[in-house]
Protein backbone atom coordinates (compact mmCIF):
# COMPACT_ATOMS: atom_id res chain seq x y z
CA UNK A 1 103.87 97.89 152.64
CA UNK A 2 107.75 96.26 152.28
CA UNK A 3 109.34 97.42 155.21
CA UNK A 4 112.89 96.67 154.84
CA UNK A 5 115.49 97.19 157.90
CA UNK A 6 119.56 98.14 158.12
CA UNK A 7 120.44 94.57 159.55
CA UNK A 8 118.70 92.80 156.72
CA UNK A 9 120.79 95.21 153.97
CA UNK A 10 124.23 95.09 156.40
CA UNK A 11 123.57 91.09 156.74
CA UNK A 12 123.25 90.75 152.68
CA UNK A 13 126.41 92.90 151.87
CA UNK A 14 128.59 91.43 154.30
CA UNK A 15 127.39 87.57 152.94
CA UNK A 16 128.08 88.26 149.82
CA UNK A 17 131.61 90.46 150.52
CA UNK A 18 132.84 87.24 152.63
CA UNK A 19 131.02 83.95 150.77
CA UNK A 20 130.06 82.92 154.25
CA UNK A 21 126.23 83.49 156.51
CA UNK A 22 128.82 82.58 159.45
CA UNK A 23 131.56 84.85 159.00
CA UNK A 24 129.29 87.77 158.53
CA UNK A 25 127.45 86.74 161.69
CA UNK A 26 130.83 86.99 163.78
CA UNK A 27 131.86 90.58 162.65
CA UNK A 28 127.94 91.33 163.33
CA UNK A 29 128.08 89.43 166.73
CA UNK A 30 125.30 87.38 165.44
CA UNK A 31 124.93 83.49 164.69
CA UNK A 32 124.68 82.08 161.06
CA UNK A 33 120.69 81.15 161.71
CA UNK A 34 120.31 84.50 162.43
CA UNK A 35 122.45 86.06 159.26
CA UNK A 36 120.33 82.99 157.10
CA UNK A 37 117.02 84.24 158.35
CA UNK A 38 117.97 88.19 158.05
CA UNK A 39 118.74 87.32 154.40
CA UNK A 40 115.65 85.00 153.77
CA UNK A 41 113.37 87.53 154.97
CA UNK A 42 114.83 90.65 152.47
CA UNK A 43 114.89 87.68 149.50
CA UNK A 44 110.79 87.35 150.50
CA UNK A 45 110.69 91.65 151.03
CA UNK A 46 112.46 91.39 147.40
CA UNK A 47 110.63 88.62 145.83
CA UNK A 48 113.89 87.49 144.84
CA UNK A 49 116.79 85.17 145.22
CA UNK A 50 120.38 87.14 145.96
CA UNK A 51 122.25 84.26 147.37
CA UNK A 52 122.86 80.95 146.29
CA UNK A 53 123.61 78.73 149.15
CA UNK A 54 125.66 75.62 149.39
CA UNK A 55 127.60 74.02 152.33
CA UNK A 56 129.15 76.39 154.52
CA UNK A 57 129.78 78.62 151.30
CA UNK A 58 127.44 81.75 149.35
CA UNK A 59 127.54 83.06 145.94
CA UNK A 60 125.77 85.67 144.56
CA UNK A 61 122.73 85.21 142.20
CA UNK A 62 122.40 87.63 139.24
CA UNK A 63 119.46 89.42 141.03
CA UNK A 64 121.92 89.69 143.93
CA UNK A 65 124.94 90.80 141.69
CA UNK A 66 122.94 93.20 140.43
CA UNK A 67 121.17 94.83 143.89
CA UNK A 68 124.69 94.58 145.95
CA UNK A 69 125.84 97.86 144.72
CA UNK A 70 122.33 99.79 145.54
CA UNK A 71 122.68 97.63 148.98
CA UNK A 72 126.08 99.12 149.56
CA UNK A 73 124.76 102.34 148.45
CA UNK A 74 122.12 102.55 151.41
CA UNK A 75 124.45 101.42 154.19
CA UNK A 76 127.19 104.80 152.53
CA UNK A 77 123.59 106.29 153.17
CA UNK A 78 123.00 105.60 156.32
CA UNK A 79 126.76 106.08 157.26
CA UNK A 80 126.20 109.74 155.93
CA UNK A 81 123.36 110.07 158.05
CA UNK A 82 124.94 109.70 160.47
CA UNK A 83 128.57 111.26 159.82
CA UNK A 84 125.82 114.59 159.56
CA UNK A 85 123.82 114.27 162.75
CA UNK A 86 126.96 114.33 164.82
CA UNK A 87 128.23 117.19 162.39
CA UNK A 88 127.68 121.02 164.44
């Protein structure tokens, strides 16, 4: 069973919003080995590539252009999640 977590999803979206594994680690308070491995482990959950990397700098892949908006689609999820457990 693929069991894929928040971090890995919130780690992907914020790499490919910024073109940078260490940029998204700061506004996660997490280092760039840590954003890198978050990312490599959803690519192997995937079985695909979503980033292209290359010195300091990501791009997207077509497999990852084309899963970014479904991965920004379960973070709104999870953000309504939890916008409704706090509701009365």
């Amino acid at each position: 069973m693929r069991v894929i977590n928040i971090k890995q999803v919130e780690a992907f979206v914020l790499a490919a919003e910024l073109g940078s594994f260490r940029r998204a680690g700061d506004l996660l308070n997490t280092t760039q080995p840590n954003i890198s491995a978050r990312i490599a482990t959803l690519e192997g959950l995937l079985n695909r590539k979503l980033l292209d990397r290359d010195a300091g700098s990501v791009t997207l892949t077509p497999a990852g252009s084309a899963l970014l908006g479904k991965a920004r689609a379960v973070l709104s999820a999870v953000d309504d999640l939890l916008v409704a457990a706090n509701e009365p």
